[in-house]
C-alpha atoms as a PDB file:
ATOM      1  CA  UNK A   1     110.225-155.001  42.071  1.00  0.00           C
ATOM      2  CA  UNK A   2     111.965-152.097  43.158  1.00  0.00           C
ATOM      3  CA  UNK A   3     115.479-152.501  45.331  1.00  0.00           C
ATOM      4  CA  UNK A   4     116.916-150.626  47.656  1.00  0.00           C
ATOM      5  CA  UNK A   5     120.089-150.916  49.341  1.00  0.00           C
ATOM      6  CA  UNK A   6     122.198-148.757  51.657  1.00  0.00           C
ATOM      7  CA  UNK A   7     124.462-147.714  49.266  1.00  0.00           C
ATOM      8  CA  UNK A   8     121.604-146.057  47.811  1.00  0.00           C
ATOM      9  CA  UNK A   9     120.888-143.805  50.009  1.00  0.00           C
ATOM     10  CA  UNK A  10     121.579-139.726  49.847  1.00  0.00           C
ATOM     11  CA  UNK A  11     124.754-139.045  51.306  1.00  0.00           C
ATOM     12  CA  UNK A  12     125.674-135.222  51.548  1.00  0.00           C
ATOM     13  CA  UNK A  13     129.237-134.671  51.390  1.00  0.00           C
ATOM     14  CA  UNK A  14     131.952-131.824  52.434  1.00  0.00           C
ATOM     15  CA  UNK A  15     135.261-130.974  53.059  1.00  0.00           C
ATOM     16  CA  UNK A  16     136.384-128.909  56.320  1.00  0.00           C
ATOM     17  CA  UNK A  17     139.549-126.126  55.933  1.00  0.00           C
ATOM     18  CA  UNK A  18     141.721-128.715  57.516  1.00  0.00           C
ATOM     19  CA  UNK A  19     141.035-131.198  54.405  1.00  0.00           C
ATOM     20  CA  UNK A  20     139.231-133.448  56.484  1.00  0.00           C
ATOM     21  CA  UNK A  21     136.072-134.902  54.640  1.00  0.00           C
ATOM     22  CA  UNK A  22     132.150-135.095  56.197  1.00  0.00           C
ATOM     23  CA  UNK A  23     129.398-137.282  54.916  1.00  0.00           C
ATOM     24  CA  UNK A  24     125.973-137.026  56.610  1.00  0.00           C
ATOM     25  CA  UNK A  25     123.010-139.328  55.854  1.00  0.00           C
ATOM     26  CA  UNK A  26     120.549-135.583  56.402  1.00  0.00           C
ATOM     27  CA  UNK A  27     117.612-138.231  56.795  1.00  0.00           C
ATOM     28  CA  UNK A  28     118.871-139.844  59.872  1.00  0.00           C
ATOM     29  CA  UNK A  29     119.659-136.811  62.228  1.00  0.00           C
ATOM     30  CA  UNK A  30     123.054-137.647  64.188  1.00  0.00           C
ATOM     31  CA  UNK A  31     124.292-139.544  61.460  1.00  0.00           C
ATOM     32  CA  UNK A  32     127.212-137.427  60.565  1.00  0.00           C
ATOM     33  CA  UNK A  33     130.897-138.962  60.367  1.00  0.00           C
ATOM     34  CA  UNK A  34     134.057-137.353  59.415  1.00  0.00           C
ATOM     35  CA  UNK A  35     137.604-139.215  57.483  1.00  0.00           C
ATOM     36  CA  UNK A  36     141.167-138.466  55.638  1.00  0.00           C
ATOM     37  CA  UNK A  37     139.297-139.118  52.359  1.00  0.00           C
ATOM     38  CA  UNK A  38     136.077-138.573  50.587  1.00  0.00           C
ATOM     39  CA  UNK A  39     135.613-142.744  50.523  1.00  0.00           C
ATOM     40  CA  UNK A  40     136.429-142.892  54.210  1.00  0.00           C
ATOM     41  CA  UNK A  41     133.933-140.420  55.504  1.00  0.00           C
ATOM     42  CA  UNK A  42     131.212-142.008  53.290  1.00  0.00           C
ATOM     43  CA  UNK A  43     132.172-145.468  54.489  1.00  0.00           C
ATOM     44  CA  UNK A  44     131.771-144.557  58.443  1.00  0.00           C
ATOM     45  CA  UNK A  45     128.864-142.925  57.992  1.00  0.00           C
ATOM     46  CA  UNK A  46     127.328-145.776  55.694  1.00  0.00           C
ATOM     47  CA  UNK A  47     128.520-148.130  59.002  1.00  0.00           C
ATOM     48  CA  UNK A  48     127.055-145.860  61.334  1.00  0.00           C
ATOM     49  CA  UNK A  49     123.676-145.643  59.519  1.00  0.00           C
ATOM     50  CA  UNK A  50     123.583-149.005  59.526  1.00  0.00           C
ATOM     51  CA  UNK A  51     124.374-149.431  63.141  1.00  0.00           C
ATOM     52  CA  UNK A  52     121.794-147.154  64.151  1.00  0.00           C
ATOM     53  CA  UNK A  53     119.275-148.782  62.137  1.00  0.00           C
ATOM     54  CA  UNK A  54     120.109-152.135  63.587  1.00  0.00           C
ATOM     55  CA  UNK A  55     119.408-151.046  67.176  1.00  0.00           C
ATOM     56  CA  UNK A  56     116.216-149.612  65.948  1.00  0.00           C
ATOM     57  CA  UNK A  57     115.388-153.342  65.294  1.00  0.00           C
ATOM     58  CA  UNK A  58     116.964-154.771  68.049  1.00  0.00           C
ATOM     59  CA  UNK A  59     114.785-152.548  70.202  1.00  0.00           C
ATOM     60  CA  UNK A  60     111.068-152.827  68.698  1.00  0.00           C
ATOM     61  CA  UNK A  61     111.563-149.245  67.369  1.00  0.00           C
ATOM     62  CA  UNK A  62     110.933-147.956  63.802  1.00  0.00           C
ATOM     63  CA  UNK A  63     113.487-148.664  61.568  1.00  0.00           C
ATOM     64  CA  UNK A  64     114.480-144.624  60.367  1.00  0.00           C
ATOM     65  CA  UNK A  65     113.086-143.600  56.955  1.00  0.00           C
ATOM     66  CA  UNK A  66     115.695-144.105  54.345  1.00  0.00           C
ATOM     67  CA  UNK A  67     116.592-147.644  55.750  1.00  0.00           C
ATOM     68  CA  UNK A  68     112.168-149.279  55.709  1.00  0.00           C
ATOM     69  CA  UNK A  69     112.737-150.636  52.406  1.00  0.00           C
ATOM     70  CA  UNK A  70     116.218-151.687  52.573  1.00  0.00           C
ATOM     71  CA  UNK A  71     114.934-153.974  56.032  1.00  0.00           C
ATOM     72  CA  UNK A  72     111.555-154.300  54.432  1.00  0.00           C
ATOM     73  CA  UNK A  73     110.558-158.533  54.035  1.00  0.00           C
ATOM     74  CA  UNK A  74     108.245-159.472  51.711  1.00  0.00           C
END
């Protein structure tokens, strides 16, 4: 059996000229969040990602790509 969780997922990481760090989940368009640190910028956007997968559930929609098998029941 295969798992998956959300810290699993591809997180693409950069640093802007002001020093302030970006981490975007490129699979979920939107999901982009910035932070004072490398860890803090991949934290948000692991919390958004999240987030925006949970509405997806809470409204009937399709959970987004890098988050089926992470929600997936058996």
């Amino acid at each position: 059996m295969e798992t998956i969780s959300p810290d699993s997922i591809l997180i693409v990481l950069g640093q802007e000229d002001d020093g302030r760090w970006w981490a975007d989940v490129e699979s979920m368009p939107g999901v982009i969040a910035y932070g004072p640190t490398r860890d803090a910028a991949i934290s948000a956007v692991r919390a958004l990602a999240l987030r925006v997968a949970a509405d997806c559930i809470d409204h009937g929609e399709e959970v987004p790509q890098p988050f089926e098998k992470v929600f997936s029941s058996a």
